[in-house]
Protein backbone atom coordinates (compact mmCIF):
# COMPACT_ATOMS: atom_id res chain seq x y z
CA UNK A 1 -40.74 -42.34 -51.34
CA UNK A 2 -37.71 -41.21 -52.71
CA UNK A 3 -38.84 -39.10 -55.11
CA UNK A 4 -40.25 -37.00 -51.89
CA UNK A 5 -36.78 -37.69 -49.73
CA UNK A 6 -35.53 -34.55 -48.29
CA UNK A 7 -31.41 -34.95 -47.11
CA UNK A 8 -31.30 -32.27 -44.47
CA UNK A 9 -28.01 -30.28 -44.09
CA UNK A 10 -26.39 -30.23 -40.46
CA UNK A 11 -24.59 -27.17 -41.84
CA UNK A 12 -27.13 -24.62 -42.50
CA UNK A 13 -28.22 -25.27 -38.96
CA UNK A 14 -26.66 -22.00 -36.97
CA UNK A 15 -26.36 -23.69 -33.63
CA UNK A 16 -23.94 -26.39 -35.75
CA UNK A 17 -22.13 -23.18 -37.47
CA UNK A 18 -21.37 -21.79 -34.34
CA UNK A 19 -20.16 -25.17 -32.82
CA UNK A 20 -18.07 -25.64 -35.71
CA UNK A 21 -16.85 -22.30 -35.29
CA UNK A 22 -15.59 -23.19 -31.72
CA UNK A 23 -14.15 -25.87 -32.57
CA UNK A 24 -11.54 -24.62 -34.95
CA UNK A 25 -11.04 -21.66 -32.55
CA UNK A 26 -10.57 -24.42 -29.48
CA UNK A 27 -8.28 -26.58 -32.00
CA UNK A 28 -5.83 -23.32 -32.31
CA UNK A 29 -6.36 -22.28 -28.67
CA UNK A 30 -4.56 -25.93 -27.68
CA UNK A 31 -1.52 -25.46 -29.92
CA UNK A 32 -0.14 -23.78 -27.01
CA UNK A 33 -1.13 -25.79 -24.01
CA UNK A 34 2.30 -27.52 -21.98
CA UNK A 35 3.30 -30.69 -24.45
CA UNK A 36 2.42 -33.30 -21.13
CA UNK A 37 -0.85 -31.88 -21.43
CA UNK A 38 -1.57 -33.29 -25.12
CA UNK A 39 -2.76 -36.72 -24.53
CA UNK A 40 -5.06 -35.16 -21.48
CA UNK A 41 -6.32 -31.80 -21.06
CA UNK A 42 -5.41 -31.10 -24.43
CA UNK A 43 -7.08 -34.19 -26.16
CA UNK A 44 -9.80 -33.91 -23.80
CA UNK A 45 -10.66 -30.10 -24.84
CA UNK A 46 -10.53 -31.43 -28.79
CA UNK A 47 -12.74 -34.46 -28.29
CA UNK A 48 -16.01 -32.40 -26.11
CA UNK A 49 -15.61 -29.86 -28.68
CA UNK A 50 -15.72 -31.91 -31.91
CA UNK A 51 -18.55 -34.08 -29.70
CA UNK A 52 -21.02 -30.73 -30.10
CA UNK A 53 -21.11 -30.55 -33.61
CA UNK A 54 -21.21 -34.17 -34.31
CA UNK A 55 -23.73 -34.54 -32.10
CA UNK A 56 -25.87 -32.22 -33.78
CA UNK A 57 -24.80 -33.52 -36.93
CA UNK A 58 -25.90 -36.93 -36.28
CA UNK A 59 -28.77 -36.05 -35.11
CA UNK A 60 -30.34 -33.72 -37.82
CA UNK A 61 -29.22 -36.83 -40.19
CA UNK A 62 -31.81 -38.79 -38.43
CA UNK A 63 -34.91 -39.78 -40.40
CA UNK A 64 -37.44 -39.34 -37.26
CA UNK A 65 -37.21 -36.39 -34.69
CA UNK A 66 -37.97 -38.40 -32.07
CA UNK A 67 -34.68 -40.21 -32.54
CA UNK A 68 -33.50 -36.60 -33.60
CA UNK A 69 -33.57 -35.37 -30.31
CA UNK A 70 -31.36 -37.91 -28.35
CA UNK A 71 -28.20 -36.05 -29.71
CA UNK A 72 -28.60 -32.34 -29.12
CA UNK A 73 -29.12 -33.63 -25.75
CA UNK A 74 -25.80 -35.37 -25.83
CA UNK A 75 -24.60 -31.93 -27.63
CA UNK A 76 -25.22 -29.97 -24.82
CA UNK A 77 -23.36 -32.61 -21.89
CA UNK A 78 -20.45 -32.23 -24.66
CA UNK A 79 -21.05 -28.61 -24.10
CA UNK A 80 -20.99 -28.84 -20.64
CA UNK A 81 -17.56 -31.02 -20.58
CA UNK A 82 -15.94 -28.52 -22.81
CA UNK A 83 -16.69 -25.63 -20.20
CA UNK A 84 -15.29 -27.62 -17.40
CA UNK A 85 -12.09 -27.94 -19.53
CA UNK A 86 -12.01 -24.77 -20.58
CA UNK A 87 -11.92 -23.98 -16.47
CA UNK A 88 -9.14 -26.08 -16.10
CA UNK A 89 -7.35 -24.74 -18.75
CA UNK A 90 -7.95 -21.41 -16.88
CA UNK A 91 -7.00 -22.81 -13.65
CA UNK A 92 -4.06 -23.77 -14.73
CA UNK A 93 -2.42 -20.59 -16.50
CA UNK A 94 -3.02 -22.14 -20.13
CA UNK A 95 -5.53 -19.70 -21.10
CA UNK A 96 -5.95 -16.37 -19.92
CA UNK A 97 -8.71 -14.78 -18.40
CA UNK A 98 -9.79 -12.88 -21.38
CA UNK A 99 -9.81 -16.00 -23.64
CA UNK A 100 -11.67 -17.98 -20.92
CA UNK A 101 -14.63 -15.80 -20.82
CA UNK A 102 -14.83 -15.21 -24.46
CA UNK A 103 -15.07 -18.81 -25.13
CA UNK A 104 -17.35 -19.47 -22.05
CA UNK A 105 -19.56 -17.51 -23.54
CA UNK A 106 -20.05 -18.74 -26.93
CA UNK A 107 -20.55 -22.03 -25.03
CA UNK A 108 -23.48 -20.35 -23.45
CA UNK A 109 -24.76 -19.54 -26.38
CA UNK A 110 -24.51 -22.75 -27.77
CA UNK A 111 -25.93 -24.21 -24.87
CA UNK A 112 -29.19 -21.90 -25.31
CA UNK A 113 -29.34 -22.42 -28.78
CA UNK A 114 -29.52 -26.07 -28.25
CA UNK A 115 -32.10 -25.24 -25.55
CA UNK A 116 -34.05 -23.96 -28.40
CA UNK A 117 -33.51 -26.51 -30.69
CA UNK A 118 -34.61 -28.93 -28.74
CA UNK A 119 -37.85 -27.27 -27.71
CA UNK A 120 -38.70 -26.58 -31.24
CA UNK A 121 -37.57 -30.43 -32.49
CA UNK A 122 -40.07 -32.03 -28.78
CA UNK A 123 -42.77 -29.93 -30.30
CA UNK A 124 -42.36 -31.67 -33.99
CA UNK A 125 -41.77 -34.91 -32.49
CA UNK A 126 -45.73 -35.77 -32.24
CA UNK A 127 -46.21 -35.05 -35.96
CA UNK A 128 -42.62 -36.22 -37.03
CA UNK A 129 -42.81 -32.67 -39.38
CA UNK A 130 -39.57 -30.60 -39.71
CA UNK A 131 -39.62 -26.90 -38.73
CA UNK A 132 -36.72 -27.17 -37.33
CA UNK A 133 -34.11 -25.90 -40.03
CA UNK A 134 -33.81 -22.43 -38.92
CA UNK A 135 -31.83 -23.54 -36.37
């Protein structure tokens, strides 16, 4: 069986690219958020970003799909936590509106892409095949 082992790579996978991508932009956008925000909003913002990409890091590591597919899900509540943050953040004056809608909408994206992702890794589940690298 080894011989035949194939180690995926989370980081060909575009949806993880682009989460990765938000995260470093997220980790910069928090340098400036108020200093009694840093072990709250601020940590908050870091940890449901990182969570997206791990998630989907963990999960393409998985040897079966079906247990594949348990963490884009939890990708995309990360996702979701991230935007809510990102609201209060705007809510509260520490981002502009400008920098809120940019980065609400590369969470949409990600959100869709992980849509996708899913759809395509439910459809390989029954055959436990793996066409799902394009992602």
């Amino acid at each position: 069986m080894s011989e035949n082992l194939i180690i995926k790579d989370f980081r060909t996978l575009k949806v993880w690219q682009k989460a990765n991508s938000l995260e470093q932009e997220i980790g910069e956008l928090v340098k400036g958020f108020p200093s009694h925000e840093q072990y709250r909003l601020t940590d908050q913002l870091i940890r449901a970003s990182r969570s997206i990409g791990a998630n989907i890091a963990e999960g393409n590591t998985q040897l079966f799909v079906k247990r594949e597919l348990f963490h884009p899900n939890s990708a995309l509540g990360s996702a979701g936590e991230c935007r809510n943050h990102l609201l209060t953040a705007y809510q509260n004056d520490y981002i502009n509106r400008e920098q809120y809608d940019a980065l609400d909408e590369k969470l949409i994206e990600i959100i869709k892409m992980l849509f996708g992702y899913i759809k395509v890794l439910k459809s390989n589940s029954d055959n436990e095949s793996d066409a799902a690298t394009n992602w």
